[in-house]
N, C-alpha and C. Protein backbone atom coordinates (compact mmCIF):
# COMPACT_ATOMS: atom_id res chain seq x y z
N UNK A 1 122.21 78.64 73.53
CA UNK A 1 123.03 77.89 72.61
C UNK A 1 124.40 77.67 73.20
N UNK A 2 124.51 77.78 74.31
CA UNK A 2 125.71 77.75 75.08
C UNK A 2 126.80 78.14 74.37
N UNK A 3 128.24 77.95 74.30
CA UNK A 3 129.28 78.64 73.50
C UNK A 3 129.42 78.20 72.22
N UNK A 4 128.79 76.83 71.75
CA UNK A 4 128.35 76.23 70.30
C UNK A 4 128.30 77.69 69.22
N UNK A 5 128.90 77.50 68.65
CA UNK A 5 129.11 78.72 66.99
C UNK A 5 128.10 78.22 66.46
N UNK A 6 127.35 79.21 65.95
CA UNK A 6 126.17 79.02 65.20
C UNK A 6 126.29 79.78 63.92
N UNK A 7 126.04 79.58 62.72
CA UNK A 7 126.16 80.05 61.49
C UNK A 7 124.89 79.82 60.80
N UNK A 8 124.29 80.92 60.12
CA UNK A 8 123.51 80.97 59.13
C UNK A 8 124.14 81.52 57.87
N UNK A 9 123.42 80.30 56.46
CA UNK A 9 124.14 80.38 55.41
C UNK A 9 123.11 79.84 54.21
N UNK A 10 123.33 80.64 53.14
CA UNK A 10 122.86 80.12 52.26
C UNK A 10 122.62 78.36 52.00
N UNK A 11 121.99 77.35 51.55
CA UNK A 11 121.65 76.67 51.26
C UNK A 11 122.80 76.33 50.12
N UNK A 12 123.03 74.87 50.10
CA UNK A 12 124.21 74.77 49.12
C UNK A 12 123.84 73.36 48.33
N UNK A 13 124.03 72.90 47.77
CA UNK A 13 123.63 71.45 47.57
C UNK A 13 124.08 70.49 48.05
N UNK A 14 125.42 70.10 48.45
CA UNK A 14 125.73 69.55 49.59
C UNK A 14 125.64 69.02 50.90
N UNK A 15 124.26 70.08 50.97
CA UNK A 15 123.38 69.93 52.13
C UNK A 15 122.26 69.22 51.85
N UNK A 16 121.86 68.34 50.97
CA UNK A 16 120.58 67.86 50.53
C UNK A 16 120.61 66.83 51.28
N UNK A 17 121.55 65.94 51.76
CA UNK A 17 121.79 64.64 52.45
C UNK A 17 121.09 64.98 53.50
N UNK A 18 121.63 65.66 54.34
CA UNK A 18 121.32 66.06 55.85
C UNK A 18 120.15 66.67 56.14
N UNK A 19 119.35 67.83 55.07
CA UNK A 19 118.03 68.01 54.73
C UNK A 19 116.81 67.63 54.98
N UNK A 20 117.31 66.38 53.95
CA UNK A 20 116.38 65.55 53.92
C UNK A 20 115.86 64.36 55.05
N UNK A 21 117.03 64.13 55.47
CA UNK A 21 117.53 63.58 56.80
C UNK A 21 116.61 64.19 58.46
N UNK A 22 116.89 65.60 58.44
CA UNK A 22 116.16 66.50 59.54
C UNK A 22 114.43 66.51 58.50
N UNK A 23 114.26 66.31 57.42
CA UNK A 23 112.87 66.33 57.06
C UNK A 23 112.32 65.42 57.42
N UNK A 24 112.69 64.57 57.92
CA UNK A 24 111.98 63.07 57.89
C UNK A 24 111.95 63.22 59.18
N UNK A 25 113.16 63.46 60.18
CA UNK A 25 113.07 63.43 61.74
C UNK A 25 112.12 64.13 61.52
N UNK A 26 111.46 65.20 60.98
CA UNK A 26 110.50 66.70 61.87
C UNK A 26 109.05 66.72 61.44
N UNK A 27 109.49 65.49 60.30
CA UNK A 27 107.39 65.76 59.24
C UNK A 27 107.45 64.28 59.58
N UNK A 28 106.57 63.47 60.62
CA UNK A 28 106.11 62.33 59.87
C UNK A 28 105.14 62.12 58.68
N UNK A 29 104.42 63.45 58.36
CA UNK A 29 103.09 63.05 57.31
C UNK A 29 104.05 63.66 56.40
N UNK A 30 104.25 63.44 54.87
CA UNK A 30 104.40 63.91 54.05
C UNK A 30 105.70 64.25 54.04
N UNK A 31 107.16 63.89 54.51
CA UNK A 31 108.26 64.46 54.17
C UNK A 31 108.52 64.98 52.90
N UNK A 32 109.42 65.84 52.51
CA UNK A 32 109.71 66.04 51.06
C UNK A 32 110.77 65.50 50.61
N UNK A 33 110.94 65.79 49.25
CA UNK A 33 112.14 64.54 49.37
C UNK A 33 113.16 65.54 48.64
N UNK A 34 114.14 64.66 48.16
CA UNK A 34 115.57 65.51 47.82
C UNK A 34 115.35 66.35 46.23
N UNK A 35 114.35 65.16 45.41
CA UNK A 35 113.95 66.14 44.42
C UNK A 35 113.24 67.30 44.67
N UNK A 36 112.31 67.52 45.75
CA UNK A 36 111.54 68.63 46.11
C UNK A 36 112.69 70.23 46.28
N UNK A 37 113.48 69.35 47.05
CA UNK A 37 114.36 70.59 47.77
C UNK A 37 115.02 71.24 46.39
N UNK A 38 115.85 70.39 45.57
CA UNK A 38 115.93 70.53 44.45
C UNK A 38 115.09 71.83 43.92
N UNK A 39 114.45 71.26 43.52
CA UNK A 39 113.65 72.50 42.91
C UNK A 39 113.18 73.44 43.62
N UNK A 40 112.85 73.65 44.85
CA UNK A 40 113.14 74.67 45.69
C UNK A 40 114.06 75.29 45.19
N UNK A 41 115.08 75.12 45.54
CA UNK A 41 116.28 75.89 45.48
C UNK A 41 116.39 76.48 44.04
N UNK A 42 115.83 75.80 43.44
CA UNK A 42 116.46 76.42 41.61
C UNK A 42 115.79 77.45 41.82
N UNK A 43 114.26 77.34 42.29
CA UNK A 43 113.15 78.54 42.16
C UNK A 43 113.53 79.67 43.06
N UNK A 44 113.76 79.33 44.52
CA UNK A 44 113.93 79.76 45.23
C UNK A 44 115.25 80.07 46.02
N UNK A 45 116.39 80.24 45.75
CA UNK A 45 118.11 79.92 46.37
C UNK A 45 118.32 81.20 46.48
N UNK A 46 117.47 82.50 46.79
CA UNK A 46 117.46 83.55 47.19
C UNK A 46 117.49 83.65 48.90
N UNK A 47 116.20 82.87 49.26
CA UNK A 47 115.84 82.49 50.28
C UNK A 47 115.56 81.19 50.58
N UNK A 48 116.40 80.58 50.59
CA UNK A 48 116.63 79.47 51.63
C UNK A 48 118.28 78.74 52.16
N UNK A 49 117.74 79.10 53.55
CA UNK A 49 118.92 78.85 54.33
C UNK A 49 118.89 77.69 55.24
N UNK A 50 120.65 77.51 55.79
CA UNK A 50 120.88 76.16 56.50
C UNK A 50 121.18 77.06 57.80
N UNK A 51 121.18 76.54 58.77
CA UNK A 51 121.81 76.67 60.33
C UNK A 51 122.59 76.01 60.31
N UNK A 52 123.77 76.39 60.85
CA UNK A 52 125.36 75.05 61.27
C UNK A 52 125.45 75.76 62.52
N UNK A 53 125.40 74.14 63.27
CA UNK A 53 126.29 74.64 64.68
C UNK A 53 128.05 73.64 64.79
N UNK A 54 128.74 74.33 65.28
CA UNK A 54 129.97 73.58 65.14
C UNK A 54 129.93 72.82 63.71
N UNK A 55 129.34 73.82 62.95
CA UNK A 55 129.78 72.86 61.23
C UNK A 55 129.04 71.86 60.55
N UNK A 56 127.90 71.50 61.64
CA UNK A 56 126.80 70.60 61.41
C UNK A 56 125.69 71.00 60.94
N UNK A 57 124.79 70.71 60.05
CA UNK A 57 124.00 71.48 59.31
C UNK A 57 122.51 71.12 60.90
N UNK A 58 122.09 71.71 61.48
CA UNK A 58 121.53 71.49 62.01
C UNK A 58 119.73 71.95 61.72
N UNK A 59 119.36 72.84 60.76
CA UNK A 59 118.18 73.22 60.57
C UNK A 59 117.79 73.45 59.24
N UNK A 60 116.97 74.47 58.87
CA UNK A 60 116.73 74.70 57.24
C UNK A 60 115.52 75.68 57.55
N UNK A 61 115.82 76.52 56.57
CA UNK A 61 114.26 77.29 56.70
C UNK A 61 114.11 78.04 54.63
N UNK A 62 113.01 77.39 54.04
CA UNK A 62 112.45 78.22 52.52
C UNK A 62 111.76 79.01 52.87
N UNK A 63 111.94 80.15 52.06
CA UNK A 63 110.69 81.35 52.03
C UNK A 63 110.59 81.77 50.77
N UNK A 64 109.44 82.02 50.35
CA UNK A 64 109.31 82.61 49.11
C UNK A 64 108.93 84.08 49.31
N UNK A 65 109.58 85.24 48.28
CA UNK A 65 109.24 86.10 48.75
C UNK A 65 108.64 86.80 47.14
N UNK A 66 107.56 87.40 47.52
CA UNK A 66 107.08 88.40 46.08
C UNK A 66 106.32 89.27 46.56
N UNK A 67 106.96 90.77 45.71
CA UNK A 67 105.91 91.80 45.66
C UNK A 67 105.84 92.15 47.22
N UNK A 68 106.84 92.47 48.17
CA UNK A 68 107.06 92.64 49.37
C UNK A 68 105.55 91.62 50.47
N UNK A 69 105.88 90.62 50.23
CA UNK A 69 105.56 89.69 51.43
C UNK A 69 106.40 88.39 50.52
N UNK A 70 106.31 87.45 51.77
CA UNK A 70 106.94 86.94 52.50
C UNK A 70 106.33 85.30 53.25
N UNK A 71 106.37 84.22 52.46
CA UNK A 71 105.91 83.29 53.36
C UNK A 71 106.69 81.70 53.58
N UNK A 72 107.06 81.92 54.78
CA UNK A 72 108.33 80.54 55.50
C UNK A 72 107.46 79.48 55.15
N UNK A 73 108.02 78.87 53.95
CA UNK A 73 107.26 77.71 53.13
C UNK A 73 107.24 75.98 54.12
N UNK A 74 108.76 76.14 54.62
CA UNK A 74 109.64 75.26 55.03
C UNK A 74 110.27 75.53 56.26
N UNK A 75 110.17 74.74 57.09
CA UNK A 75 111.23 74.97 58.34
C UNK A 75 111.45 73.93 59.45
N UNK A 76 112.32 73.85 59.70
CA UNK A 76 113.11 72.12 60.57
C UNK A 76 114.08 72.62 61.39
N UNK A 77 114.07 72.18 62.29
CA UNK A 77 115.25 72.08 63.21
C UNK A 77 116.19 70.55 63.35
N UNK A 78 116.86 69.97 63.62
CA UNK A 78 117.27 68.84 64.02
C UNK A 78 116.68 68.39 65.43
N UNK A 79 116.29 66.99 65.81
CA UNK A 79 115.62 66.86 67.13
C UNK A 79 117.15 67.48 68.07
N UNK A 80 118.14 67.25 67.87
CA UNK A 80 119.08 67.64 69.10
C UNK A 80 119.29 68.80 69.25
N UNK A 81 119.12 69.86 68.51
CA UNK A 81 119.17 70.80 68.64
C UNK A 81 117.73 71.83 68.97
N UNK A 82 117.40 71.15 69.44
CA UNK A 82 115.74 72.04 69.58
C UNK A 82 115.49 72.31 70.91
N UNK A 83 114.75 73.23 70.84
CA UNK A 83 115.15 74.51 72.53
C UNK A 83 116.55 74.59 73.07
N UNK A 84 117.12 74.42 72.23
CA UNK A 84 118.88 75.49 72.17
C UNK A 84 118.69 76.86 71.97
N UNK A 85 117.63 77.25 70.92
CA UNK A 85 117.85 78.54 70.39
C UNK A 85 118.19 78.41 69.06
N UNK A 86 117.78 77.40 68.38
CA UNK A 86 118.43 77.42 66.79
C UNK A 86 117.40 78.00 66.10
N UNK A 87 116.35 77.09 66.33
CA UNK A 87 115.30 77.75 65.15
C UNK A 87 114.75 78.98 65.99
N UNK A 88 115.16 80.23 66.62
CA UNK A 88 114.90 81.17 67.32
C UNK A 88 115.94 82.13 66.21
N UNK A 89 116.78 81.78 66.33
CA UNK A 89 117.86 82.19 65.69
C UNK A 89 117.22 82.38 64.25
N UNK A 90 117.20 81.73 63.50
CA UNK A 90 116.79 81.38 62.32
C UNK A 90 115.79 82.30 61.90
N UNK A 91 114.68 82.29 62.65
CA UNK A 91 113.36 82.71 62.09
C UNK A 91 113.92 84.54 62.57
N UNK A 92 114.47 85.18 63.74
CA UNK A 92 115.04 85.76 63.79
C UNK A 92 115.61 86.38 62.53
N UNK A 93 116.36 86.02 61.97
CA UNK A 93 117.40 86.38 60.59
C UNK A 93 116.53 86.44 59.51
N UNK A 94 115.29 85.50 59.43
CA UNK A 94 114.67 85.57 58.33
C UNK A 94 113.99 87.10 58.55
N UNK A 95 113.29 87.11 59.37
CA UNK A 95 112.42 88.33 59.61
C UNK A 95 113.55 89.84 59.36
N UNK A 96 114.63 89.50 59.84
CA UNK A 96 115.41 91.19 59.64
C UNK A 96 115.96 90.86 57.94
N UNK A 97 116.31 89.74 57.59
CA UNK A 97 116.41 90.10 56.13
C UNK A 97 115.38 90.10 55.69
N UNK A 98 114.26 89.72 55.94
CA UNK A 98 112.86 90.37 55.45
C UNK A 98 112.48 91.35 55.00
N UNK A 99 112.65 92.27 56.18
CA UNK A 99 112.87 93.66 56.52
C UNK A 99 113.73 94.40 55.45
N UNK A 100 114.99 93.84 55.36
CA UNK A 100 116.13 94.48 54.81
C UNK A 100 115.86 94.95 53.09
N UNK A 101 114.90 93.74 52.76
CA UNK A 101 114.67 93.34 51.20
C UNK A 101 113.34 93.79 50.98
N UNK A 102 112.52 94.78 51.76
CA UNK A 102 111.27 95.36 51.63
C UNK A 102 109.89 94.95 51.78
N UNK A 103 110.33 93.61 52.77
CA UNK A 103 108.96 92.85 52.75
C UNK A 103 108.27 93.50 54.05
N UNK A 104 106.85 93.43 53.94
CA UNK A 104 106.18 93.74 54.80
C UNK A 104 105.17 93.11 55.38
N UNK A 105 105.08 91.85 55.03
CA UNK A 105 103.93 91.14 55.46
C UNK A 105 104.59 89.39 55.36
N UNK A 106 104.70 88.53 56.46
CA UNK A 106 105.04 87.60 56.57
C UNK A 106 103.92 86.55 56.80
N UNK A 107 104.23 85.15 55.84
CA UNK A 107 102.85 84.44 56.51
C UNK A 107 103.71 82.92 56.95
N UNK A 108 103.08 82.14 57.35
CA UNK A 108 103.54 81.09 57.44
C UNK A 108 102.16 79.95 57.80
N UNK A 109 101.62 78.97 57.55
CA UNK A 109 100.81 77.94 57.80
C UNK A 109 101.54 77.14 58.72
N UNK A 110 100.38 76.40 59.84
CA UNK A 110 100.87 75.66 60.78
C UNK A 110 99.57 74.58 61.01
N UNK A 111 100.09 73.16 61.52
CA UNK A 111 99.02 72.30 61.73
C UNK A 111 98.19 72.95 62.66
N UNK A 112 96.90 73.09 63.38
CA UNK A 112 95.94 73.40 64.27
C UNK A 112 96.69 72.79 65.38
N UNK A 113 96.51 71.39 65.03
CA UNK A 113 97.35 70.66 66.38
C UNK A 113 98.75 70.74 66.91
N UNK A 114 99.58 71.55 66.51
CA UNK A 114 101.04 71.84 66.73
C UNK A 114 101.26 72.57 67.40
N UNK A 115 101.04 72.83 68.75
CA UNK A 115 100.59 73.86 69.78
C UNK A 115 102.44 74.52 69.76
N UNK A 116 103.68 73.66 69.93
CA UNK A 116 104.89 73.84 69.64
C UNK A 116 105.05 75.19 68.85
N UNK A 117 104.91 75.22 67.20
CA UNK A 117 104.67 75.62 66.38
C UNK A 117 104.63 76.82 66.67
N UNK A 118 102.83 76.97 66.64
CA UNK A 118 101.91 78.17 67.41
C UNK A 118 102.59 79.21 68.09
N UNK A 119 103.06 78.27 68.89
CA UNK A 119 103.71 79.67 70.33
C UNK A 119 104.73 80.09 69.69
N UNK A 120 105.55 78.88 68.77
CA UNK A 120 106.73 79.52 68.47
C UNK A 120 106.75 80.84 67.71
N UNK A 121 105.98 80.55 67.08
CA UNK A 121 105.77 81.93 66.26
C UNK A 121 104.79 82.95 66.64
N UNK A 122 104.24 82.40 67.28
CA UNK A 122 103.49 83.52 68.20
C UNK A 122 104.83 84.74 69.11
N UNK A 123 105.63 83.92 69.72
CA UNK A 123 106.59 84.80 70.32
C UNK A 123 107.38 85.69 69.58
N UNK A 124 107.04 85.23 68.06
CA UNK A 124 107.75 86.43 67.31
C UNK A 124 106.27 87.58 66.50
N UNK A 125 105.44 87.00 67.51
CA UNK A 125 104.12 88.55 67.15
C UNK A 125 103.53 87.84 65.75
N UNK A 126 103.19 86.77 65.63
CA UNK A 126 102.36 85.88 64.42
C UNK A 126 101.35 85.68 65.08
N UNK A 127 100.15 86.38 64.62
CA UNK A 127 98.97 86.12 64.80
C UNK A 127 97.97 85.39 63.78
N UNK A 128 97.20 84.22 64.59
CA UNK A 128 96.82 83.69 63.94
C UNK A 128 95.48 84.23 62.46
N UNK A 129 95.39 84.18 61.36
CA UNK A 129 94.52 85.34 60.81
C UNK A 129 93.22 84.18 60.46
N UNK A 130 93.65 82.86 60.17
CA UNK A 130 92.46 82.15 59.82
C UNK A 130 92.70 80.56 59.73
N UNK A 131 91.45 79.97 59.99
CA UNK A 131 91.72 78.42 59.72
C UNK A 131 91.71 77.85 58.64
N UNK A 132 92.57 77.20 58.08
CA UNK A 132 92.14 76.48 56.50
C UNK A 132 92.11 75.24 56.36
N UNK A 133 90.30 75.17 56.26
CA UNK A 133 89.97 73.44 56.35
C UNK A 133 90.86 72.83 55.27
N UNK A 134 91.10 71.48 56.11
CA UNK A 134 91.33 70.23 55.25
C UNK A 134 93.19 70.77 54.05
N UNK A 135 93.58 71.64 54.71
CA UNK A 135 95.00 72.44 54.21
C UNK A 135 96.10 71.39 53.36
N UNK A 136 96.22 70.37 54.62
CA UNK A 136 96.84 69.03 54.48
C UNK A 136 96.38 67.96 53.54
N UNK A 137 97.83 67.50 53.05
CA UNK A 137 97.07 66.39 51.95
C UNK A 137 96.39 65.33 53.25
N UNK A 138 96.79 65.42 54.32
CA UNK A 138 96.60 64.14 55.03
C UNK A 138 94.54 64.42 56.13
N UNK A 139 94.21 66.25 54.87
CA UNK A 139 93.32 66.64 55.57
C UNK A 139 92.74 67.19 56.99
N UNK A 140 94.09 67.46 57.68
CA UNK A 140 94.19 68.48 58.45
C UNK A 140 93.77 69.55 58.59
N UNK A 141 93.23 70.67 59.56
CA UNK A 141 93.50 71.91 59.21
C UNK A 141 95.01 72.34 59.61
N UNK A 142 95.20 73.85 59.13
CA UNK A 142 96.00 74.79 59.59
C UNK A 142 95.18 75.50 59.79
N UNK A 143 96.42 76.75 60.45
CA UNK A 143 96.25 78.08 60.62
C UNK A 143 97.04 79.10 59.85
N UNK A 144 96.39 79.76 58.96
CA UNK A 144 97.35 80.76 58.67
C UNK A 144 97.58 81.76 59.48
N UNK A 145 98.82 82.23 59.43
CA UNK A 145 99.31 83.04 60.65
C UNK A 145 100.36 84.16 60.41
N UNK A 146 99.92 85.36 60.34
CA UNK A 146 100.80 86.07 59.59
C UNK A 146 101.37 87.10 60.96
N UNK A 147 102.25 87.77 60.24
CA UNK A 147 102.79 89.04 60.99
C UNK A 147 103.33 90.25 60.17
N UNK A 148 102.90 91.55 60.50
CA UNK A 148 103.37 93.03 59.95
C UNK A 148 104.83 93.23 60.13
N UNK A 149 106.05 93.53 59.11
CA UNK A 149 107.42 93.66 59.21
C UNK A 149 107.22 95.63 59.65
């Protein structure tokens, strides 16, 4: 991330512009939209956070958490900021406040075809546990892919 300041921070509403903005760069099938996040956040504004680098909202990551687990619903990087170390960072912080708040079991779903994805979270010890036909509204599979805190 070279000398760029990086900040992780709660989710604010202010940030819905730019959000939604990196949602669209990162999902072509199915973006969500600003009402979605919306209600995210009402449900969820425990866990979900923005990345700023130099002040720029550069990422986003939702998790819902119950009954100690844990699953990253949501997660984006900005295209310019990707293999900097942002969303490394990110998923990073999620997992130790994970930790912090008693969760023990993390999951996250990923397209089959998102080999990106895969590794990424593979390098943080996410193993894949199963395929789930047709997951996608667009009828895809995933993979669910969990990891032990």
């Amino acid at each position: 991330m070279n000398d760029r300041q990086v900040f992780l921070r709660p989710f604010r509403e202010k940030d819905l512009v730019e959000l939604v903005r990196i949602e669209k760069l990162s999902f072509a099938v199915n973006p969500r939209s600003e009402t979605w996040f919306k209600k995210q956040w009402q449900c969820w504004s425990e866990s979900f956070w923005v990345v700023a680098v130099e002040g720029q909202v550069a990422g986003y990551a939702l998790a819902k958490i119950n009954k100690g687990r844990a699953k990253i619903s949501r997660m984006a990087v900005h295209s310019q900021y990707r293999r900097e170390g942002v969303g490394r960072q990110l998923i990073a912080f999620l997992l130790n406040n994970f930790r912090q708040n008693g969760v023990n079991q993390v999951r996250v779903e990923v397209r089959v075809n998102n080999q990106g994805s895969i590794k990424f979270f593979q390098s943080f010890h996410f193993k894949i546990k199963e395929r789930l036909a047709g997951y996608y509204r667009d009828g895809t599979d995933a993979y669910l892919m969990t990891v032990s805190l």
